[in-house]
PDB file of N, CA and C in Angstrom:
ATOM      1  N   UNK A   1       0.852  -1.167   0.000  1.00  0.00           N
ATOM      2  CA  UNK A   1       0.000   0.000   0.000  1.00  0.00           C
ATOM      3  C   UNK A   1       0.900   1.234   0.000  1.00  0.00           C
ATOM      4  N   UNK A   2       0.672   2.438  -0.996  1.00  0.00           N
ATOM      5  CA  UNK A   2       1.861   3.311  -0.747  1.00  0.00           C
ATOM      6  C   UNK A   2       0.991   4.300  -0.648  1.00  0.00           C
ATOM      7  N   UNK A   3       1.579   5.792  -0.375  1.00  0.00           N
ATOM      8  CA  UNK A   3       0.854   6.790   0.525  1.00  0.00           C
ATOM      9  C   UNK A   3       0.032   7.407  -0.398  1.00  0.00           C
ATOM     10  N   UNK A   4      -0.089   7.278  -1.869  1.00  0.00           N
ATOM     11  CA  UNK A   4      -1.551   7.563  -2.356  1.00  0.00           C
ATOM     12  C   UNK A   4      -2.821   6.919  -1.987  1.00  0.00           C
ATOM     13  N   UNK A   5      -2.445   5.443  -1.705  1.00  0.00           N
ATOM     14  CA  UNK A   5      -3.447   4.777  -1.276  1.00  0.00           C
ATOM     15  C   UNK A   5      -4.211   4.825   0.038  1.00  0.00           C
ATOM     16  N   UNK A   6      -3.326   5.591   0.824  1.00  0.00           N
ATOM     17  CA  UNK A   6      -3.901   5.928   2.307  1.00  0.00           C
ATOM     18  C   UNK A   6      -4.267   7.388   2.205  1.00  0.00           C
ATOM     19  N   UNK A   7      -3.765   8.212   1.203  1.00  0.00           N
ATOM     20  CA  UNK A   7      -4.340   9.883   1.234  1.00  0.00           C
ATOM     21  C   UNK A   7      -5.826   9.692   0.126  1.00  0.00           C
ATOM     22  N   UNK A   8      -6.394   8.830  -0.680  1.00  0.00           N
ATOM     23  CA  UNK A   8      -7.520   8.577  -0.856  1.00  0.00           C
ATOM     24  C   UNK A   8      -8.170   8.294  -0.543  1.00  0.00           C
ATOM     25  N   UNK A   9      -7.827   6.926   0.759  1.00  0.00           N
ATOM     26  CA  UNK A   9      -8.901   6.075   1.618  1.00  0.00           C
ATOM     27  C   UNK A   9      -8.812   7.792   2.378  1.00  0.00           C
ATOM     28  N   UNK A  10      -8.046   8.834   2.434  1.00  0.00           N
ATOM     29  CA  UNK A  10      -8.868   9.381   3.790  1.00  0.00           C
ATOM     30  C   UNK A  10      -9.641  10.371   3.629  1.00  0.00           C
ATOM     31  N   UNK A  11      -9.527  10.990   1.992  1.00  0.00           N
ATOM     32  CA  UNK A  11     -10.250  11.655   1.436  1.00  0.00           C
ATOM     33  C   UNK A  11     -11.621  11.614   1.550  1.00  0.00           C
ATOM     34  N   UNK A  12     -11.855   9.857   0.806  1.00  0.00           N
ATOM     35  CA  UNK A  12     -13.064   9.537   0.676  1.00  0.00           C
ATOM     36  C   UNK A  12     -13.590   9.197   2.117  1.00  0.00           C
ATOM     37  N   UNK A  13     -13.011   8.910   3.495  1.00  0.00           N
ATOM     38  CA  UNK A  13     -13.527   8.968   4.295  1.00  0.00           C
ATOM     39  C   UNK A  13     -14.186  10.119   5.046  1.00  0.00           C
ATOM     40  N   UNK A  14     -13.352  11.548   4.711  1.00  0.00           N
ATOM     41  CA  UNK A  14     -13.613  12.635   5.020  1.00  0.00           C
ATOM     42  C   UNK A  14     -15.084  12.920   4.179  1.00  0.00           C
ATOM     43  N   UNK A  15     -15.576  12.875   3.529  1.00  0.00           N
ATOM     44  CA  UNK A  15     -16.180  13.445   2.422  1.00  0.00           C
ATOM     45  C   UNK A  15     -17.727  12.384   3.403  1.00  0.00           C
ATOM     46  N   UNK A  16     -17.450  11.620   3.834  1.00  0.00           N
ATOM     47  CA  UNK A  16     -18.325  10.627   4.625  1.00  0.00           C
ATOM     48  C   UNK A  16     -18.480  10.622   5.696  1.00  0.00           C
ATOM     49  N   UNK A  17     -17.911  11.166   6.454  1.00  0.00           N
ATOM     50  CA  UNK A  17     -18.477  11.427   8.170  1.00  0.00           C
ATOM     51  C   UNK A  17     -19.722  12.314   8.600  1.00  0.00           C
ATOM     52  N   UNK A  18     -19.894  12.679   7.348  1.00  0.00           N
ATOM     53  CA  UNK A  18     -21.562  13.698   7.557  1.00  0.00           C
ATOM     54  C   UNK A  18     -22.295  12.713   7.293  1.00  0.00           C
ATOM     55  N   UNK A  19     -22.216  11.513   6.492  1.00  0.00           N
ATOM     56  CA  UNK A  19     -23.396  11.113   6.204  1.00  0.00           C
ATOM     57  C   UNK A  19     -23.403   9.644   7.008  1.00  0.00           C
ATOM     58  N   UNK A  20     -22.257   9.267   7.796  1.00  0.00           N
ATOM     59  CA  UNK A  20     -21.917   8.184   8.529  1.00  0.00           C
ATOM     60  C   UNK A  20     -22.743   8.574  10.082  1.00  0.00           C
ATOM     61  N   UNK A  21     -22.817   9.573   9.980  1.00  0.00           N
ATOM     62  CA  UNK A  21     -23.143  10.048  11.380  1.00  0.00           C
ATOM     63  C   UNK A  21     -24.799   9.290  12.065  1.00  0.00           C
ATOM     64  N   UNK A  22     -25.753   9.563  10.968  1.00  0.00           N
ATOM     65  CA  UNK A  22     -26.723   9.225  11.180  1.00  0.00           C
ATOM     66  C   UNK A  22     -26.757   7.400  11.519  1.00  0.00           C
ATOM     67  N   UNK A  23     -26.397   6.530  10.764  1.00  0.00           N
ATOM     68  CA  UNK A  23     -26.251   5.134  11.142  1.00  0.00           C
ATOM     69  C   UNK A  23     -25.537   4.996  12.908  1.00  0.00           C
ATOM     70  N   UNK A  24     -24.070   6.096  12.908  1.00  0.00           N
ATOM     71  CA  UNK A  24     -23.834   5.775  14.242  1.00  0.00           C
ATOM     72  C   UNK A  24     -24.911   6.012  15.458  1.00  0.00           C
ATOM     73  N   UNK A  25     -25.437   7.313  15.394  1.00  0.00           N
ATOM     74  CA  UNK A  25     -26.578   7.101  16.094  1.00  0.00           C
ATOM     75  C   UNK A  25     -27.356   6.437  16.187  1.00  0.00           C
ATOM     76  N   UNK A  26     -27.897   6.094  15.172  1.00  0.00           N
ATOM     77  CA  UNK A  26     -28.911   4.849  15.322  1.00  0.00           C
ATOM     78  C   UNK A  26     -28.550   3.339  15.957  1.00  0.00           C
ATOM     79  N   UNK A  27     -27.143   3.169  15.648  1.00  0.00           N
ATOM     80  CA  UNK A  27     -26.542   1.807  16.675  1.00  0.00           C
ATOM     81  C   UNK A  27     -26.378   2.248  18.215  1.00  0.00           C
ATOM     82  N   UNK A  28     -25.963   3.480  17.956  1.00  0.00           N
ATOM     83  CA  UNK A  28     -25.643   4.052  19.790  1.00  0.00           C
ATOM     84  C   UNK A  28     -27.004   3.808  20.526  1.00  0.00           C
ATOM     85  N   UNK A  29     -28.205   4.028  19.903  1.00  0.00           N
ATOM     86  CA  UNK A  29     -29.524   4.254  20.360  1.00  0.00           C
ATOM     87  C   UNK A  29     -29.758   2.701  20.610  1.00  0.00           C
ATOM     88  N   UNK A  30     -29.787   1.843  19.785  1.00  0.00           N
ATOM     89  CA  UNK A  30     -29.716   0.259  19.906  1.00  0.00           C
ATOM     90  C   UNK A  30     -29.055  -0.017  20.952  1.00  0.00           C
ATOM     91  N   UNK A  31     -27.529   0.297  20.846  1.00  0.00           N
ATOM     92  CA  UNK A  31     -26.721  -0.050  22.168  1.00  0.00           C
ATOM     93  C   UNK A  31     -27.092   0.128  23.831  1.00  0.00           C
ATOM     94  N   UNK A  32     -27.764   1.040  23.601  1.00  0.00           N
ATOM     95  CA  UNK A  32     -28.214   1.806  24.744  1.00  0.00           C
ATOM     96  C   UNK A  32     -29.615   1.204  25.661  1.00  0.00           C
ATOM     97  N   UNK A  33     -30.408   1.387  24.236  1.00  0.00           N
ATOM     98  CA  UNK A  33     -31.868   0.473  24.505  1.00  0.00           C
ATOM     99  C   UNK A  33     -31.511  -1.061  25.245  1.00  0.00           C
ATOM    100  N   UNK A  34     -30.734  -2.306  24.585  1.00  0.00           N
ATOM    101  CA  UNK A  34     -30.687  -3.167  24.325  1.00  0.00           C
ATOM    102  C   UNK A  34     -29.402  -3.658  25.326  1.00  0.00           C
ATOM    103  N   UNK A  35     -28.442  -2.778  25.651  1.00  0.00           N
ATOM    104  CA  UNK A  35     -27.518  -3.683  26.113  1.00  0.00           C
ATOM    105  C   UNK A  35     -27.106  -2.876  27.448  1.00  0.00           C
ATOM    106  N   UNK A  36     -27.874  -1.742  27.520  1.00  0.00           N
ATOM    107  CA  UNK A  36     -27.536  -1.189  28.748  1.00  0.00           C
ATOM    108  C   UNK A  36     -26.433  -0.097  28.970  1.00  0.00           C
ATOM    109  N   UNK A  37     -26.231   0.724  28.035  1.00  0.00           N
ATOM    110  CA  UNK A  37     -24.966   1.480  27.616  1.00  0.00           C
ATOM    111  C   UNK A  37     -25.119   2.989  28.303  1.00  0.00           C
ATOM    112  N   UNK A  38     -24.267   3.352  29.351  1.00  0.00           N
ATOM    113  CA  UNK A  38     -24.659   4.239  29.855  1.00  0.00           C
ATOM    114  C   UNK A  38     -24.919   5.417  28.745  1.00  0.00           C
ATOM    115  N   UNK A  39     -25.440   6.483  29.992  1.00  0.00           N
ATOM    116  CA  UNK A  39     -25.834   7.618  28.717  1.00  0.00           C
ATOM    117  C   UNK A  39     -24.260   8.542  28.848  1.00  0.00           C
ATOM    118  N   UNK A  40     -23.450   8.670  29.281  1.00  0.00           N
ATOM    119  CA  UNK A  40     -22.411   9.386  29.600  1.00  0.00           C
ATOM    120  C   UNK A  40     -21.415   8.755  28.852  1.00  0.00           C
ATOM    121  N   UNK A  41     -21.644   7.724  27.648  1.00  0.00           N
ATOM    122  CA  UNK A  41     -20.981   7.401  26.425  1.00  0.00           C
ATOM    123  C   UNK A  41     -21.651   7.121  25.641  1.00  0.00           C
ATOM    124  N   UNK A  42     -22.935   7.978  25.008  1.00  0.00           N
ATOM    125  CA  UNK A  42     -23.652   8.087  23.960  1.00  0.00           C
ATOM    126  C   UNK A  42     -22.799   9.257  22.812  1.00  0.00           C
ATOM    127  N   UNK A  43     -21.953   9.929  23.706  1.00  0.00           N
ATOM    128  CA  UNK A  43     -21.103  10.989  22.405  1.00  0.00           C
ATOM    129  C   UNK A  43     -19.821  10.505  22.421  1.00  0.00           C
ATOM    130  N   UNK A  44     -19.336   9.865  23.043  1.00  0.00           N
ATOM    131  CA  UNK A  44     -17.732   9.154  22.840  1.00  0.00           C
ATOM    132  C   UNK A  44     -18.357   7.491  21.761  1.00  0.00           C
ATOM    133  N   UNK A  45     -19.250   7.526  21.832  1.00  0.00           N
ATOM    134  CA  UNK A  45     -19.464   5.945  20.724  1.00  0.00           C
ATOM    135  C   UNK A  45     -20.102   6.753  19.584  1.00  0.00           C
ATOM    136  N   UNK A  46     -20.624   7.538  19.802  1.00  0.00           N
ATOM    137  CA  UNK A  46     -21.196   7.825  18.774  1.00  0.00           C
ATOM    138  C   UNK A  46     -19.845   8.319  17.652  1.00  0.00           C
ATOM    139  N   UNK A  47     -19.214   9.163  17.989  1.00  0.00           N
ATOM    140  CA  UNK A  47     -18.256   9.851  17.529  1.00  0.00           C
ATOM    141  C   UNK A  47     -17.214   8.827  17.067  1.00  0.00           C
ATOM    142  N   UNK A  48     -16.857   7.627  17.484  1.00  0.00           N
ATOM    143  CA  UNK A  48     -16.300   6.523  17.187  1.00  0.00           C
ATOM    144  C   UNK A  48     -16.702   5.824  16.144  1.00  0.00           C
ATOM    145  N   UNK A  49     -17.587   5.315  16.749  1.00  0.00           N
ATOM    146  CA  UNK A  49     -18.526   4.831  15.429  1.00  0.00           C
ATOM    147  C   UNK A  49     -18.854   5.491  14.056  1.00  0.00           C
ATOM    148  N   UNK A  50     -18.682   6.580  14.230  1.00  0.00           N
ATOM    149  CA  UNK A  50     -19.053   7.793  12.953  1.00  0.00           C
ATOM    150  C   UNK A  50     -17.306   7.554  12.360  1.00  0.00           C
ATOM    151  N   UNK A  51     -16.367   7.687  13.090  1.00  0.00           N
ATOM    152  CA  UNK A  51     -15.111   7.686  12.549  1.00  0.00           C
ATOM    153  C   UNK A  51     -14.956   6.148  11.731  1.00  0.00           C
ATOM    154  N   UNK A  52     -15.308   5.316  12.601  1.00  0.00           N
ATOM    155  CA  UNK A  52     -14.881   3.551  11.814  1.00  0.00           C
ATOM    156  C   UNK A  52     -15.713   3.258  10.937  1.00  0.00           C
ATOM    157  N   UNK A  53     -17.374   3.885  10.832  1.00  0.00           N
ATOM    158  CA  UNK A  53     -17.695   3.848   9.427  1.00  0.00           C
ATOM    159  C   UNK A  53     -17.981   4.294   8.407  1.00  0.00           C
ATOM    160  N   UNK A  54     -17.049   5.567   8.535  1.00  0.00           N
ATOM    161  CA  UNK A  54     -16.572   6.141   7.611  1.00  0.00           C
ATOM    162  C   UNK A  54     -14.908   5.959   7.003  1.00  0.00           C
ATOM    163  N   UNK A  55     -14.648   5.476   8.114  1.00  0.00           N
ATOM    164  CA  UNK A  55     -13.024   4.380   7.567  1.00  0.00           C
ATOM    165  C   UNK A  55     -13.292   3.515   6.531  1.00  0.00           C
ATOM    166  N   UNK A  56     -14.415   2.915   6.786  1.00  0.00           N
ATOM    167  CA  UNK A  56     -14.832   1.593   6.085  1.00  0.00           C
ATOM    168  C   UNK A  56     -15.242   1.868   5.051  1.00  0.00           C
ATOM    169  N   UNK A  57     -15.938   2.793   4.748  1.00  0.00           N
ATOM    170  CA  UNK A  57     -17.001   3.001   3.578  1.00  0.00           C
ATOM    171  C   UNK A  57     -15.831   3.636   2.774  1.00  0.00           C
ATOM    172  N   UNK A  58     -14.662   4.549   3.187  1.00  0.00           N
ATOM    173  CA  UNK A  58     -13.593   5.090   2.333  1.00  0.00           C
ATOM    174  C   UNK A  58     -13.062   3.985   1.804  1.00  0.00           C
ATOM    175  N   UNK A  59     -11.952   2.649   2.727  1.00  0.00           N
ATOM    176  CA  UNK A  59     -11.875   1.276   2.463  1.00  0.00           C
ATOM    177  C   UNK A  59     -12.435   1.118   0.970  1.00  0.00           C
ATOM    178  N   UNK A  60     -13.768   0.837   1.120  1.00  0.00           N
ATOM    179  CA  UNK A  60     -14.777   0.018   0.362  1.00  0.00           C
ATOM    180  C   UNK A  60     -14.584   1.189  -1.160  1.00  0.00           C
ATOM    181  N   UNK A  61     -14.754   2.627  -0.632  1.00  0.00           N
ATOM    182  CA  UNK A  61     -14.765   2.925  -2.400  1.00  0.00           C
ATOM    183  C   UNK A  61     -13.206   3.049  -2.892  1.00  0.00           C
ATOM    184  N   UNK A  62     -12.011   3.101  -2.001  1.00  0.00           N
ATOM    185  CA  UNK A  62     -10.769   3.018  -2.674  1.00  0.00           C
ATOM    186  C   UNK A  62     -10.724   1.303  -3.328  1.00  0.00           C
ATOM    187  N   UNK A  63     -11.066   0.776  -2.384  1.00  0.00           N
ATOM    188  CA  UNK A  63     -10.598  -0.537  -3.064  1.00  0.00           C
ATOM    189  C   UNK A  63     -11.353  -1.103  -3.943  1.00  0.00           C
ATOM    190  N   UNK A  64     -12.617  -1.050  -4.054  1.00  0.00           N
ATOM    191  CA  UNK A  64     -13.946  -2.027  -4.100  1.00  0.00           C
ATOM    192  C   UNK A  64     -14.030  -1.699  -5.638  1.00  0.00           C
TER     193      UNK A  64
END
């Protein structure tokens, strides 16, 4: 992998954290409902989650 390939995956990840955002919430809200997730890490998961799937979805259009 050479460093074009990681300055595109982060492009296209950037360009995706606005629209990643909404799915993370919606799992945080699941998490929460369902498994007992305090509320005083509903913005540290959420914000996580918004970052890893928007990693992924960059992943998916560099490589895919």
């Amino acid at each position: 992998m050479n460093s074009m390939d990681i300055v595109l995956t982060l492009v296209f990840s950037l360009v995706m954290l606005l629209f990643m955002s909404v799915p993370a919430m919606r799992v945080t809200h699941y998490l929460q409902e369902n498994w007992g997730l305090p509320s005083r890490w509903h913005t540290p998961t959420v914000l996580i989650l918004t970052a890893f799937f928007s990693l992924l979805i960059g992943l998916f259009l560099r490589f895919a």
